[in-house]
C-alpha atoms as a PDB file:
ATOM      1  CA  UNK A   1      58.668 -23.196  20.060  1.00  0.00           C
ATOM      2  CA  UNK A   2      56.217 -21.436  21.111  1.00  0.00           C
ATOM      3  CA  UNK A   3      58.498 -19.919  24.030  1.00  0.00           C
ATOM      4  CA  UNK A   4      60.856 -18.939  21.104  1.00  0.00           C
ATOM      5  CA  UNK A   5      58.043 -16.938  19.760  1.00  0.00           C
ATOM      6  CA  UNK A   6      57.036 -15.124  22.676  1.00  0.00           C
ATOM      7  CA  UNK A   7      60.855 -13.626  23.048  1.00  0.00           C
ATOM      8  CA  UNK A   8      60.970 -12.541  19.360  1.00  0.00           C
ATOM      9  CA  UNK A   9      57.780 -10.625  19.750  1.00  0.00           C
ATOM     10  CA  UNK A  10      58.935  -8.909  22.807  1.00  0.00           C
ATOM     11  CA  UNK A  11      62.296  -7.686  20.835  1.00  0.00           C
ATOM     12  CA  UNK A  12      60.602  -6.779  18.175  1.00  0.00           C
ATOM     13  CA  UNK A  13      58.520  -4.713  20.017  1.00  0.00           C
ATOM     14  CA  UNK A  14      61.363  -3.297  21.631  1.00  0.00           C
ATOM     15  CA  UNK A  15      62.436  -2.168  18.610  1.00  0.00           C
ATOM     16  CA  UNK A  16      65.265  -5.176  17.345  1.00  0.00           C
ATOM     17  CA  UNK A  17      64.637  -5.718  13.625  1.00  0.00           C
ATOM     18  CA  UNK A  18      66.356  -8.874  12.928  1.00  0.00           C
ATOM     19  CA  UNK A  19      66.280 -11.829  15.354  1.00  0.00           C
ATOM     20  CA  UNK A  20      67.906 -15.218  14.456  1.00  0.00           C
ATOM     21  CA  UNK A  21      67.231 -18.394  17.237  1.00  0.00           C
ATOM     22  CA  UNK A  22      69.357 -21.870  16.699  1.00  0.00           C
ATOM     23  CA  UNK A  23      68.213 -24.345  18.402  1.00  0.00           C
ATOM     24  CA  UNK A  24      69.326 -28.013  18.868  1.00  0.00           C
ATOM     25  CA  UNK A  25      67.806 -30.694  21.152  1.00  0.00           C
ATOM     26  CA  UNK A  26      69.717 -33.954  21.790  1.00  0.00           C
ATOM     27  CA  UNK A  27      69.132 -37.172  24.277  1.00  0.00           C
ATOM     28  CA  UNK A  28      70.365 -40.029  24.704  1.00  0.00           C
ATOM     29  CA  UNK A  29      69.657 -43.291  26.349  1.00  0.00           C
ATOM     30  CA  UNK A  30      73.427 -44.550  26.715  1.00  0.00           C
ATOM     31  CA  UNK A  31      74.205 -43.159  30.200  1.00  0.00           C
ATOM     32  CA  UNK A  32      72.670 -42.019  33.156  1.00  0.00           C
ATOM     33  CA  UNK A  33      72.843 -38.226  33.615  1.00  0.00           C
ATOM     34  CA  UNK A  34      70.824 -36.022  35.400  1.00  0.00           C
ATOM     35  CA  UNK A  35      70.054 -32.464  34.917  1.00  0.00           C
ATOM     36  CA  UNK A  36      72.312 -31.495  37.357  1.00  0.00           C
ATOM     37  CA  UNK A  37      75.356 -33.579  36.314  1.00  0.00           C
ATOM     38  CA  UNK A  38      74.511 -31.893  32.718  1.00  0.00           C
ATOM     39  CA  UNK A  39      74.288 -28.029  34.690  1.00  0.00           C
ATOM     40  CA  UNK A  40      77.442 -29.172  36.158  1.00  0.00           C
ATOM     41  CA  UNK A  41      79.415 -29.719  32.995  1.00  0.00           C
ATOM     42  CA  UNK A  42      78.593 -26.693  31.642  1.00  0.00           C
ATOM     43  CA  UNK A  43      79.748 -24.798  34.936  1.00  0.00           C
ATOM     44  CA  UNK A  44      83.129 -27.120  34.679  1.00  0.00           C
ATOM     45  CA  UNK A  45      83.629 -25.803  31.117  1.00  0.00           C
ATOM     46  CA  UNK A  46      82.457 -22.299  31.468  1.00  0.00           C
ATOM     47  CA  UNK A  47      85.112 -21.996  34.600  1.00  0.00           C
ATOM     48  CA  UNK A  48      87.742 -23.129  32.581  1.00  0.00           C
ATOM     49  CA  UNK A  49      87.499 -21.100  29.586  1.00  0.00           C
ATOM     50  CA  UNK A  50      87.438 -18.351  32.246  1.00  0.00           C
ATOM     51  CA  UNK A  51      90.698 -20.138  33.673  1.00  0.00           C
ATOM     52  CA  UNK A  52      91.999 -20.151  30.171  1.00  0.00           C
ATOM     53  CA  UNK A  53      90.703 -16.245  28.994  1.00  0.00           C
ATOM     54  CA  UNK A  54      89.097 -18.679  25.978  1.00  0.00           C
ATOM     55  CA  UNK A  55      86.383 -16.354  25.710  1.00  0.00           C
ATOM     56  CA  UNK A  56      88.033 -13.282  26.384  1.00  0.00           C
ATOM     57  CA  UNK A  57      90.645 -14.096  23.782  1.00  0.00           C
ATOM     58  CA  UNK A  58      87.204 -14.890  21.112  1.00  0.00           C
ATOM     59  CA  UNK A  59      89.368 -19.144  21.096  1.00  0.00           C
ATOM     60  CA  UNK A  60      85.533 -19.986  20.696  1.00  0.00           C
ATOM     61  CA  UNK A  61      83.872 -17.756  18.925  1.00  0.00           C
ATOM     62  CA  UNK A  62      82.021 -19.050  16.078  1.00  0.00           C
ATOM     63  CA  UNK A  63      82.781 -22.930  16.947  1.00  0.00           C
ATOM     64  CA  UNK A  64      79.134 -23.153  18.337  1.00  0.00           C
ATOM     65  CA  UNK A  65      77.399 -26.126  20.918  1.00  0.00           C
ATOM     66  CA  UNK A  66      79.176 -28.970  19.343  1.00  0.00           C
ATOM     67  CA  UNK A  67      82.225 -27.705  20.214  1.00  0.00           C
ATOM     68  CA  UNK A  68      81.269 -27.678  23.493  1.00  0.00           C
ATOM     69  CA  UNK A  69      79.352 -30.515  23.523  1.00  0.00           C
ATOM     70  CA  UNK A  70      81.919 -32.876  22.540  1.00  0.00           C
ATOM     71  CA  UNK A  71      83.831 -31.264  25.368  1.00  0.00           C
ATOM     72  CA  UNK A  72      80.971 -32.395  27.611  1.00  0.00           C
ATOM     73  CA  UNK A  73      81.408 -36.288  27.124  1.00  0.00           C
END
């Protein structure tokens, strides 16, 4: 949080007036992952919504982390 903070204050100082941070934390003790293999996932999906022009087209916009998160599994 207190990261979080820290970045508002320095755009505020740079002059942004309205900031707005979401923020969700999950674990889970079902699997064995590692950072990596999590770094990697995103990588896999991020390539193919480049693959796909997902985010140039806006497929994604607004659907948020769960989207992508159920994507993940």
């Amino acid at each position: 949080m207190t990261l979080i903070g820290q970045a508002h204050t320095m755009l505020h100082e740079k002059g942004i007036v309205r900031i707005q941070t979401d923020i969700r934390v999950g674990s889970r003790t079902d699997k064995v992952q590692t950072m990596q293999d999590k770094v990697s996932a995103v990588e896999r999906l991020l390539a193919a919504d480049h693959q796909y022009g997902v985010a140039a087209q806006g497929g994604d916009e607004g659907l948020g982390a769960e989207h992508h998160a159920e994507r993940l599994s």
